[in-house]
Protein backbone atom coordinates (compact mmCIF):
# COMPACT_ATOMS: atom_id res chain seq x y z
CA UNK A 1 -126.85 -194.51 142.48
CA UNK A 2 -128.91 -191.38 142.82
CA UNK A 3 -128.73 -191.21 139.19
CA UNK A 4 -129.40 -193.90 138.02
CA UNK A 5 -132.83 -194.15 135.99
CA UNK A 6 -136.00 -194.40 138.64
CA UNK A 7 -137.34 -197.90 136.98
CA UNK A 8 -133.85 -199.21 136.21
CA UNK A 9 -134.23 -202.55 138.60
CA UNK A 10 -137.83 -203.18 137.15
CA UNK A 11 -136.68 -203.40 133.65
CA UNK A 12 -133.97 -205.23 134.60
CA UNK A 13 -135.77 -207.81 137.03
CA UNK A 14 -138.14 -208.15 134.56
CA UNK A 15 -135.70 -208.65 131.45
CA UNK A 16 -138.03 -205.83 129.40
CA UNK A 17 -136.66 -202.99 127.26
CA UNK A 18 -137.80 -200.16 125.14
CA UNK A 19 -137.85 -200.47 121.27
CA UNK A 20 -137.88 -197.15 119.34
CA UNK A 21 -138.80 -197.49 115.63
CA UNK A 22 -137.95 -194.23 114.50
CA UNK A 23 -138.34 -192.79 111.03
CA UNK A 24 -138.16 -188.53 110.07
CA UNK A 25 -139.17 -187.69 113.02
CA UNK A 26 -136.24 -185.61 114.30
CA UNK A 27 -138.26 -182.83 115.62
CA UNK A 28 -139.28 -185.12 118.45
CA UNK A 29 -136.91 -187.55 118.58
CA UNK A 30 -134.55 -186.50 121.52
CA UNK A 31 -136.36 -184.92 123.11
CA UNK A 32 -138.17 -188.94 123.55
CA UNK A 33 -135.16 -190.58 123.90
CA UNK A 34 -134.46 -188.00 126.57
CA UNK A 35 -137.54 -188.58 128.82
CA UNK A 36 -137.29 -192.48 128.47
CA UNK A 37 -133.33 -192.23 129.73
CA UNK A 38 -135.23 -190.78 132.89
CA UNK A 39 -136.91 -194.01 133.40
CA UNK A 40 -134.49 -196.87 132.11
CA UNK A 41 -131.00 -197.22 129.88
CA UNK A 42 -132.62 -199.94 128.03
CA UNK A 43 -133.02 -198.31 125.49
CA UNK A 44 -132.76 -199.88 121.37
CA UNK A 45 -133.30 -197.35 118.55
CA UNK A 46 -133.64 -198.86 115.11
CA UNK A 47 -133.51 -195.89 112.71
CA UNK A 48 -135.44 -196.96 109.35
CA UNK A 49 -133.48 -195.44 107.10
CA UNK A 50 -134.15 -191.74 108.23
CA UNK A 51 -133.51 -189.05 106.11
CA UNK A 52 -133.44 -185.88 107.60
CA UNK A 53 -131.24 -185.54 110.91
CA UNK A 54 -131.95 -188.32 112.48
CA UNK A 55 -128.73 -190.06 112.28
CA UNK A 56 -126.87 -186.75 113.24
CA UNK A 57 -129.51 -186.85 116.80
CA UNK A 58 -128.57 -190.56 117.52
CA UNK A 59 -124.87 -189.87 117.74
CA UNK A 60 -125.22 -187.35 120.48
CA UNK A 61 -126.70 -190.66 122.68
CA UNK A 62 -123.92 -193.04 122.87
CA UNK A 63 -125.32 -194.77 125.86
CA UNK A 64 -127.84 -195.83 123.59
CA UNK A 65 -128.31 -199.38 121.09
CA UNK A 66 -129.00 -198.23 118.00
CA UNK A 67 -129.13 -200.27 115.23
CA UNK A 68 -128.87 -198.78 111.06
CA UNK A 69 -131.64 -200.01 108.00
CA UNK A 70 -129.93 -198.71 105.09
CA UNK A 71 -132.84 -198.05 103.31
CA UNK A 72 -136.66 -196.92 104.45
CA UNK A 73 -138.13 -200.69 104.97
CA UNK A 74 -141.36 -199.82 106.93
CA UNK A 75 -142.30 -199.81 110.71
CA UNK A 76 -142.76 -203.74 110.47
CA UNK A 77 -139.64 -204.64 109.38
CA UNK A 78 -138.31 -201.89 111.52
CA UNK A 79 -140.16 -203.62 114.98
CA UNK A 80 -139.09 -206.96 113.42
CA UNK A 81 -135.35 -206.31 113.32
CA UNK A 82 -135.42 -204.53 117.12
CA UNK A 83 -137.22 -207.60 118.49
CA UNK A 84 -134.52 -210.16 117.16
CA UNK A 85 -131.72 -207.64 118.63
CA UNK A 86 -133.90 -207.25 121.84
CA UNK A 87 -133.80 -210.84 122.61
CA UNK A 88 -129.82 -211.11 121.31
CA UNK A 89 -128.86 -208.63 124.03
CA UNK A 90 -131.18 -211.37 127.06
CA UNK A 91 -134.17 -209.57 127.37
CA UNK A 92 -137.99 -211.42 127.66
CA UNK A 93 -139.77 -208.75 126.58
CA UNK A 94 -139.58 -205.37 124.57
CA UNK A 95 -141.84 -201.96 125.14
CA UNK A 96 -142.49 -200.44 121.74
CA UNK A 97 -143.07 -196.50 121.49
CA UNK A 98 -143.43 -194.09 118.59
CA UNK A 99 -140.89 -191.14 118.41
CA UNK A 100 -143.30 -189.27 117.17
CA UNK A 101 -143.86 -187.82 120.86
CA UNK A 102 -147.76 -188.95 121.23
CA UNK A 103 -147.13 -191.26 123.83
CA UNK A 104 -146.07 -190.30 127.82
CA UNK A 105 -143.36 -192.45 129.25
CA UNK A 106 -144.53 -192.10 132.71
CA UNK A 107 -146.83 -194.77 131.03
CA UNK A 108 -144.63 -197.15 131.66
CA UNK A 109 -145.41 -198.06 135.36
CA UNK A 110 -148.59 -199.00 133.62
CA UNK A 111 -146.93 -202.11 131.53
CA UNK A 112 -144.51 -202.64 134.15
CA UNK A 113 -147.11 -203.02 136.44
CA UNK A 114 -149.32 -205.54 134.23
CA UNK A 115 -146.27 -207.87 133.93
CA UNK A 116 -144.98 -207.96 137.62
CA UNK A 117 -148.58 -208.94 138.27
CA UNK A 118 -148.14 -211.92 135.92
CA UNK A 119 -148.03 -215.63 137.95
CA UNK A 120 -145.23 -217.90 135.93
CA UNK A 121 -148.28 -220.62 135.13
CA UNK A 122 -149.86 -217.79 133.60
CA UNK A 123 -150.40 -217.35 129.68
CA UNK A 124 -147.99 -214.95 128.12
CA UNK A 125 -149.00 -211.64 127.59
CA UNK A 126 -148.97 -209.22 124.97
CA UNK A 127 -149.93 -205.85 126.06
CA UNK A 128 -151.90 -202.98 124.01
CA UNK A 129 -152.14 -199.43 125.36
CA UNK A 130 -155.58 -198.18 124.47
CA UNK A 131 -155.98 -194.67 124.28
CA UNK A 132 -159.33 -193.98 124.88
CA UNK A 133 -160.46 -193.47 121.24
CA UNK A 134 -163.92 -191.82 121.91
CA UNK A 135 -162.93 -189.25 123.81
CA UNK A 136 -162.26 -185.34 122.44
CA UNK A 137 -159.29 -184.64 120.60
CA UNK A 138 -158.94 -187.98 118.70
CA UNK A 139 -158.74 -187.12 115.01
CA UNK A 140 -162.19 -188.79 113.71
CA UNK A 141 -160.60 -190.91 110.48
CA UNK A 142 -158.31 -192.45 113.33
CA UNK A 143 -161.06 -193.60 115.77
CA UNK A 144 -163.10 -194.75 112.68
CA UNK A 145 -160.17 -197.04 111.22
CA UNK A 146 -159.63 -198.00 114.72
CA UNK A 147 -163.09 -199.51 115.64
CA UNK A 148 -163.60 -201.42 112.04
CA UNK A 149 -160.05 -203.61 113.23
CA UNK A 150 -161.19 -203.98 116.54
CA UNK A 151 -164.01 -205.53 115.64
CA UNK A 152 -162.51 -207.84 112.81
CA UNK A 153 -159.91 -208.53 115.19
CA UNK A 154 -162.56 -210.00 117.42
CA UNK A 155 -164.72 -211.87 114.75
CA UNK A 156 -161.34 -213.64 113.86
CA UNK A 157 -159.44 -213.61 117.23
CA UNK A 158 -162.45 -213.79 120.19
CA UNK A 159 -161.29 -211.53 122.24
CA UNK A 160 -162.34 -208.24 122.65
CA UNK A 161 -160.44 -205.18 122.58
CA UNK A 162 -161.13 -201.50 122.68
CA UNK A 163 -157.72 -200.09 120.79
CA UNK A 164 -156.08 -202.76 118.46
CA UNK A 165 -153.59 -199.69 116.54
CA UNK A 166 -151.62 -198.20 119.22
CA UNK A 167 -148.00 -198.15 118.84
CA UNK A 168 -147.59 -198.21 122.07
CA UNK A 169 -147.55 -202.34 123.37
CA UNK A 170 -145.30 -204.67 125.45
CA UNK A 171 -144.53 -207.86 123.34
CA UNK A 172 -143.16 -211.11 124.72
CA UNK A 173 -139.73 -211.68 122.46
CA UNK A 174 -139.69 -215.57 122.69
CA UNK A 175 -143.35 -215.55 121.00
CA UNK A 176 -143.24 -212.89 118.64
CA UNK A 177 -139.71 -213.68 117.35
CA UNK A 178 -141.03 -217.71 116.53
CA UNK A 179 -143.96 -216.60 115.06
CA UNK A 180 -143.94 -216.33 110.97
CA UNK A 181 -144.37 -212.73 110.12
CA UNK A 182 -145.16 -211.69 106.51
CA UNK A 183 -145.94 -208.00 106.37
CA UNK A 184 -143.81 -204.96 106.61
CA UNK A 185 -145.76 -201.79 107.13
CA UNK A 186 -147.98 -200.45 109.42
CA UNK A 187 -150.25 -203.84 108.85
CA UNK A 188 -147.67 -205.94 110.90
CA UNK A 189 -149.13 -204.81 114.14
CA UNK A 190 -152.22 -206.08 113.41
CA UNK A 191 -150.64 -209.43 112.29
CA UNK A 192 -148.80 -209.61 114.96
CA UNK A 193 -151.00 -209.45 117.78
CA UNK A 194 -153.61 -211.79 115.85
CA UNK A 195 -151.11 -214.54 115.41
CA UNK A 196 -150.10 -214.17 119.24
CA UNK A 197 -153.97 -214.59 120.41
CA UNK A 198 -154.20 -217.52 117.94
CA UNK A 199 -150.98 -219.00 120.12
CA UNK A 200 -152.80 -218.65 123.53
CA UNK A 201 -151.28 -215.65 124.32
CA UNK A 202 -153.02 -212.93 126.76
CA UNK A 203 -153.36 -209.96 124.36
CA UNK A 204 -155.28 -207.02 126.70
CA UNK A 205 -155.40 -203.54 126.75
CA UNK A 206 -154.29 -201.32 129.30
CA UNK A 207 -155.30 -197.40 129.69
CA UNK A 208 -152.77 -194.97 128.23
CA UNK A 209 -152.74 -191.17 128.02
CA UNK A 210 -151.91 -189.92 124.52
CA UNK A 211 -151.23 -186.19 122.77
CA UNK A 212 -152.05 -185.64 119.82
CA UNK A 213 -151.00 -182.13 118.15
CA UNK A 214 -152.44 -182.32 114.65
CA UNK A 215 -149.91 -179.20 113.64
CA UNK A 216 -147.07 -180.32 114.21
CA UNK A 217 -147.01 -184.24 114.29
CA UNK A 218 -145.29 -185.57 111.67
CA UNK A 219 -147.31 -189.37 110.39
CA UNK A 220 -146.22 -191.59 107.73
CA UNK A 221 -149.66 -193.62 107.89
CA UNK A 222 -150.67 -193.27 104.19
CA UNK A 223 -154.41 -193.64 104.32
CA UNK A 224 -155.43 -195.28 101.43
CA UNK A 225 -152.47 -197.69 100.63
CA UNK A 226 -152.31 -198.23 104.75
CA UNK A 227 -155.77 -198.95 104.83
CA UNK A 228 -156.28 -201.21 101.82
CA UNK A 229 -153.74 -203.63 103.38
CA UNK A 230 -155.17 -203.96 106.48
CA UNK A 231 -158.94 -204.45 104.52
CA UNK A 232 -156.70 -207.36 102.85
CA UNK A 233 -154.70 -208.82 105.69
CA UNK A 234 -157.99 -209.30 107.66
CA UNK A 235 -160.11 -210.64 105.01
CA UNK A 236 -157.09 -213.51 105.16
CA UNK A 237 -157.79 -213.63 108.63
CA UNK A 238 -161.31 -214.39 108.36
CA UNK A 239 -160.60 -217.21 105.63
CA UNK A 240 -158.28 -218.77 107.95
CA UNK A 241 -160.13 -218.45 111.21
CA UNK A 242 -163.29 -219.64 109.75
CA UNK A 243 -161.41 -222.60 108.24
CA UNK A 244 -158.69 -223.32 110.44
CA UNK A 245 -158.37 -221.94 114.06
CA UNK A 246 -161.88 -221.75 115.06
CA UNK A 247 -162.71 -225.40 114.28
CA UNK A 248 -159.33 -226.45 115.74
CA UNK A 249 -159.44 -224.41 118.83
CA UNK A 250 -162.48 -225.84 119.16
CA UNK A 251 -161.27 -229.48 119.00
CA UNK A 252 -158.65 -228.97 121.07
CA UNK A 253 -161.41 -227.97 123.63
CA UNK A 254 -163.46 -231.09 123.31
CA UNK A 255 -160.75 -233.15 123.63
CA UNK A 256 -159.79 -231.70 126.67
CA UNK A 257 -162.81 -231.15 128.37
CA UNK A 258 -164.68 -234.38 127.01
CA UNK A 259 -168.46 -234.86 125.45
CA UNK A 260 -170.43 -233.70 128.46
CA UNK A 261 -168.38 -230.84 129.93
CA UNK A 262 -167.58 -229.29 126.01
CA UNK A 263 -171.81 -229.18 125.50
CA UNK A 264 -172.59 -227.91 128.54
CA UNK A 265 -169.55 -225.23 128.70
CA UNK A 266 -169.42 -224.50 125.22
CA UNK A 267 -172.44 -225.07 123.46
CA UNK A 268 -175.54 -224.87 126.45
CA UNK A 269 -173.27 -222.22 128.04
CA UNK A 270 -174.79 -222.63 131.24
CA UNK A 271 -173.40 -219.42 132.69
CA UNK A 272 -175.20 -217.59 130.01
CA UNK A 273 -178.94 -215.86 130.35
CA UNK A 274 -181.56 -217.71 128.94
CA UNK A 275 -182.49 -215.33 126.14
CA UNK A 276 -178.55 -215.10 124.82
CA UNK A 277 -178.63 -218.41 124.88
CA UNK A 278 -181.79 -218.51 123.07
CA UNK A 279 -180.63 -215.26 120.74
CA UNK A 280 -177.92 -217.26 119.60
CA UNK A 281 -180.06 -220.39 117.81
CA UNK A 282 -182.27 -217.63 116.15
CA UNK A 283 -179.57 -215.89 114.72
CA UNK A 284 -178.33 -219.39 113.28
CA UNK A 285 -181.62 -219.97 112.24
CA UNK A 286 -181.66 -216.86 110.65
CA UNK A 287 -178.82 -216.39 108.75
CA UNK A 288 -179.29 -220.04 107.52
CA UNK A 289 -182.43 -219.09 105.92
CA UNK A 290 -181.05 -215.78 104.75
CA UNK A 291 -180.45 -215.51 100.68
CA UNK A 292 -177.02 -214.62 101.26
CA UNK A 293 -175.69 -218.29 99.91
CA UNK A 294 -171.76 -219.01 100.18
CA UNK A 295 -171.60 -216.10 103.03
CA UNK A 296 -173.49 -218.09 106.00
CA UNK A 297 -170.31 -219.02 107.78
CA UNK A 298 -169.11 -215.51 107.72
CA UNK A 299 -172.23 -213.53 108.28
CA UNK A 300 -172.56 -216.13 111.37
CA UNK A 301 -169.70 -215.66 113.17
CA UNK A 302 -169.38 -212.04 112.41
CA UNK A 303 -172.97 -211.37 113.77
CA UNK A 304 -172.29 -213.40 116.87
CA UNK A 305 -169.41 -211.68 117.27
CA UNK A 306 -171.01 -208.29 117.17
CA UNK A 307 -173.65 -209.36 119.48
CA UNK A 308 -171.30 -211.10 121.65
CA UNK A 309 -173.28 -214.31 121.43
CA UNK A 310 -172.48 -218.10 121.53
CA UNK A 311 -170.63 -218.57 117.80
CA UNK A 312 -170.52 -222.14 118.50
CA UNK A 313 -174.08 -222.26 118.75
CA UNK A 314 -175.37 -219.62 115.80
CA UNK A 315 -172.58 -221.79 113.75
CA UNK A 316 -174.38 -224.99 114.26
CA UNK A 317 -178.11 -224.02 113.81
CA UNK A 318 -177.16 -221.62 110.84
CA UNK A 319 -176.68 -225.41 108.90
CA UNK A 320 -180.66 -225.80 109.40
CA UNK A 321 -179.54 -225.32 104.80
CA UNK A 322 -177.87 -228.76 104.67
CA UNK A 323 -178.73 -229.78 101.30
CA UNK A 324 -181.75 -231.94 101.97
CA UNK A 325 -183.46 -228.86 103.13
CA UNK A 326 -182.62 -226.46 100.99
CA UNK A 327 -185.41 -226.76 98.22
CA UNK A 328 -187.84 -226.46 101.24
CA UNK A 329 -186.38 -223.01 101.94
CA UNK A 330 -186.37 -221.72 98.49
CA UNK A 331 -189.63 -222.62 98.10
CA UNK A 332 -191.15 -221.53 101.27
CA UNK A 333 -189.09 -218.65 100.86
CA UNK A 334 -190.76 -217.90 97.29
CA UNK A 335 -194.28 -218.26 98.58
CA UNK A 336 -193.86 -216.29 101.49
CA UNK A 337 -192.42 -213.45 99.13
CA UNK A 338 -195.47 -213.93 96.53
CA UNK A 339 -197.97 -213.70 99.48
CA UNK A 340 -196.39 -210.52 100.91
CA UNK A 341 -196.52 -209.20 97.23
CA UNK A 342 -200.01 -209.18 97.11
CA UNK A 343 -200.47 -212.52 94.56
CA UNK A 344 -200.98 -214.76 97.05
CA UNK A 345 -199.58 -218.65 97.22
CA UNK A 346 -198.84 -219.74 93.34
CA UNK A 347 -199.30 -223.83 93.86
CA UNK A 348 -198.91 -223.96 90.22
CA UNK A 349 -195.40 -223.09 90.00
CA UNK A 350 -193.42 -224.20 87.48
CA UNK A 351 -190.02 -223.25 86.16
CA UNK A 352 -191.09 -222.17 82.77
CA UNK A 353 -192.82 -218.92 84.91
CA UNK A 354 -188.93 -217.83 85.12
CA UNK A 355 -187.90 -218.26 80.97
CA UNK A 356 -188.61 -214.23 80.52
CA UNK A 357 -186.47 -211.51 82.22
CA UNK A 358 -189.12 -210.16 83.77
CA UNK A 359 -190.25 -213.71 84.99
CA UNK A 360 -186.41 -213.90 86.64
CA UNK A 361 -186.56 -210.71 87.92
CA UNK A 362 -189.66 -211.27 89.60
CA UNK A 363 -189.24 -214.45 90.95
CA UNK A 364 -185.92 -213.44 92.45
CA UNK A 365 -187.44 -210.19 94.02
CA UNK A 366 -190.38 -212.44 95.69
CA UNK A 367 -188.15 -214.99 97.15
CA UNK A 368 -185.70 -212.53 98.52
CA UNK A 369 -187.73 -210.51 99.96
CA UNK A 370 -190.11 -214.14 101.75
CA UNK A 371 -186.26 -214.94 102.62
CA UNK A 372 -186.39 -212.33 104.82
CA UNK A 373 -189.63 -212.69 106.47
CA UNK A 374 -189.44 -216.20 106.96
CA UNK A 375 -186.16 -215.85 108.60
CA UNK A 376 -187.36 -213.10 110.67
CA UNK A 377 -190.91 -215.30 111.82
CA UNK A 378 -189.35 -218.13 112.00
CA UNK A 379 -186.03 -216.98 114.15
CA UNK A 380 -187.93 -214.89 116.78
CA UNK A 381 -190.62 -217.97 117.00
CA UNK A 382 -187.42 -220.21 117.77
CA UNK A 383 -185.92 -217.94 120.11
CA UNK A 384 -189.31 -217.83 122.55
CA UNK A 385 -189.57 -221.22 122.27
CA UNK A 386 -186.19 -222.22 123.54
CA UNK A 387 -185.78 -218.88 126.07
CA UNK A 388 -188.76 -220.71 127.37
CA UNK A 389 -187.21 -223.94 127.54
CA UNK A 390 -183.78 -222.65 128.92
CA UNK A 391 -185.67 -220.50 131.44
CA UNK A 392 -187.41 -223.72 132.59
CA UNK A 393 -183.76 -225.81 132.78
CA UNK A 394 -182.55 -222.79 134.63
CA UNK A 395 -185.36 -222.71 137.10
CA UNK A 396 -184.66 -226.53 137.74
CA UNK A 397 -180.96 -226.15 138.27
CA UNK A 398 -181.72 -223.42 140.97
CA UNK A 399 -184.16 -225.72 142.89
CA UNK A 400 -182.42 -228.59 142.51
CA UNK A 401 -181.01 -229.57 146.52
């Protein structure tokens, strides 16, 4: 009994494993699969069609699953084939962790922790270890990459999280193993933990220590091709959030909560200071106005995500350019821009001023530029009038017996 690993009954109580994609990496390899045997014997290995001595390194743990690709597949298909075995062999839920010897198993107490804590009405969880990206020591192209999906993964997901790349993660195996999974590379983490949020799952960060030794660490992240499909995969994302989950999730909301409760929760956002409240109709306002025609939906919820405002709300008063209204704002737009130009209101315009070059180039520099300023005037002059008018509700909730 004395040697029997020091977290044995937690994994077991709590149905969880460890999945080890492993690829090349035999410099570090057992010596990882050795500290992890000090913790817990579940243990599943799927070697991705290693080259080197991997293969040679895995026979010298017997104790351990290990499962064979035949060929090098990618790290996706790699934690795609471990999960299905994972939840073959009765377990709930599966701890992923590179080989590549970043990450500290003592870490582990960390997840196991986070999911004994876990009430059985409670949403699933899907757990991200976030290694503290701005501190020294993290290789700057990897804390760059890193914020740029964070925040995409919040325009299109909501939720906010500080390290959206780390390898090491807790997944629940029921979820992840219905969901449909398309990509095969590094690129299926990301899709993987957006498609769980978009199911209601609980997908949070917890802090993890990681060591990085630029020398000797061996990566297969290939910038450029690695990058360019994650660029891709999100800009999916935002088609389909935009068009899809948002406005469904959103349903779904009002039909639960009803007419009243939905405006005041999700729209008025009671709980919410007057001037975000107030911040969020002038960035609606703004944007709507804003020559960037075709992108308003986009720019909207990808501003109010950055500024952690009410999307709902910048969504709804960015349509201030419903069709009716959008000749006003051109034209406004264009006389604002010849006024700040120095030639002052033309109230003889007429379209044959725009048959030259020059005439198109002009006009369209004048009304881009009066887009601008009218947005700007006319968003700040909405936002103190209705931070006035919120600050006034406010006032008359507080007093009200």
């Amino acid at each position: 009994m004395s040697n029997s690993p020091i977290y044995q009954s937690r994994f077991d109580r709590l149905k969880c494993c460890i999945l080890v994609p492993t690829y090349n990496n035999a410099g570090s390899l057992a010596s990882v699969l050795q500290d992890l045997l000090f913790y817990t014997s579940n243990l599943i290995v799927v070697n991705d069609g290693s080259t080197d001595d991997t293969l040679d390194i895995l026979k010298s743990f017997p104790q351990l699953l290990v499962h064979h690709l035949e060929k090098n597949s990618g790290k996706g298909v790699a934690l795609n084939t471990g999960f299905k075995i994972a939840e073959k062999e009765g377990y709930d839920y599966a701890i992923s962790i590179d080989s590549d010897g970043q990450h500290y198993p003592d870490d582990l107490d960390v997840f196991l922790s986070e999911l004994e804590g876990k009430a059985p009405e409670d949403k699933e969880l899907l757990l991200v270890g976030d290694r503290n990206m701005g501190r020294d020591g993290i290789p700057g192209k990897s804390s760059t990459g890193n914020k740029f999906s964070n925040f995409w993964f919040l325009v299109v997901t909501g939720t906010q999280l500080h390290d959206t790349q780390s390898g090491y993660r807790l997944y629940p195996l029921k979820v992840v193993n219905s969901i449909p999974l398309y990509t095969r590379k590094f690129e299926y983490e990301i899709e993987i933990i957006v498609k769980a949020a978009w199911r209601q799952v609980k997908v949070k960060n917890i802090p993890i220590k990681v060591f990085y030794e630029e020398e000797n660490r061996v990566t297969h992240f290939r910038p450029f091709w690695d990058i360019t499909r994650i660029v891709v995969l999100y800009m999916w994302f935002v088609l389909v959030s935009f068009l899809y989950i948002h406005p469904r999730d959103k349903y779904r909301d009002f039909k639960k909560k009803g007419f009243a409760r939905f405006w005041k929760e999700n729209i008025i956002k009671s709980q919410e200071t007057p001037h975000k409240k107030a911040a969020a109709i002038a960035l609606g306002v703004f944007v709507g106005i804003s020559p960037f025609w075709g992108l308003h939906t986009l720019l909207v919820f990808s501003l109010a995500a950055l500024f952690r405002l009410n999307k709902v709300v910048a969504f709804l008063f960015s349509n201030i350019s419903i069709p009716p209204l959008i000749p006003v704002i051109i034209y406004a737009s264009y006389q604002a821009g010849s006024l700040i130009s120095g030639n002052g209101f033309d109230w003889e315009l007429q379209l044959q001023d725009f048959q030259s070059t020059s005439g198109v180039f002009t006009g369209l520099w004048q009304y881009i530029l009066g887009s601008f300023a009218l947005a700007g005037i006319l968003s700040f002059s909405i936002w103190i009038v209705f931070y006035f008018l919120f600050s006034v509700s406010n006032q008359k909730q507080v007093i009200k017996p």
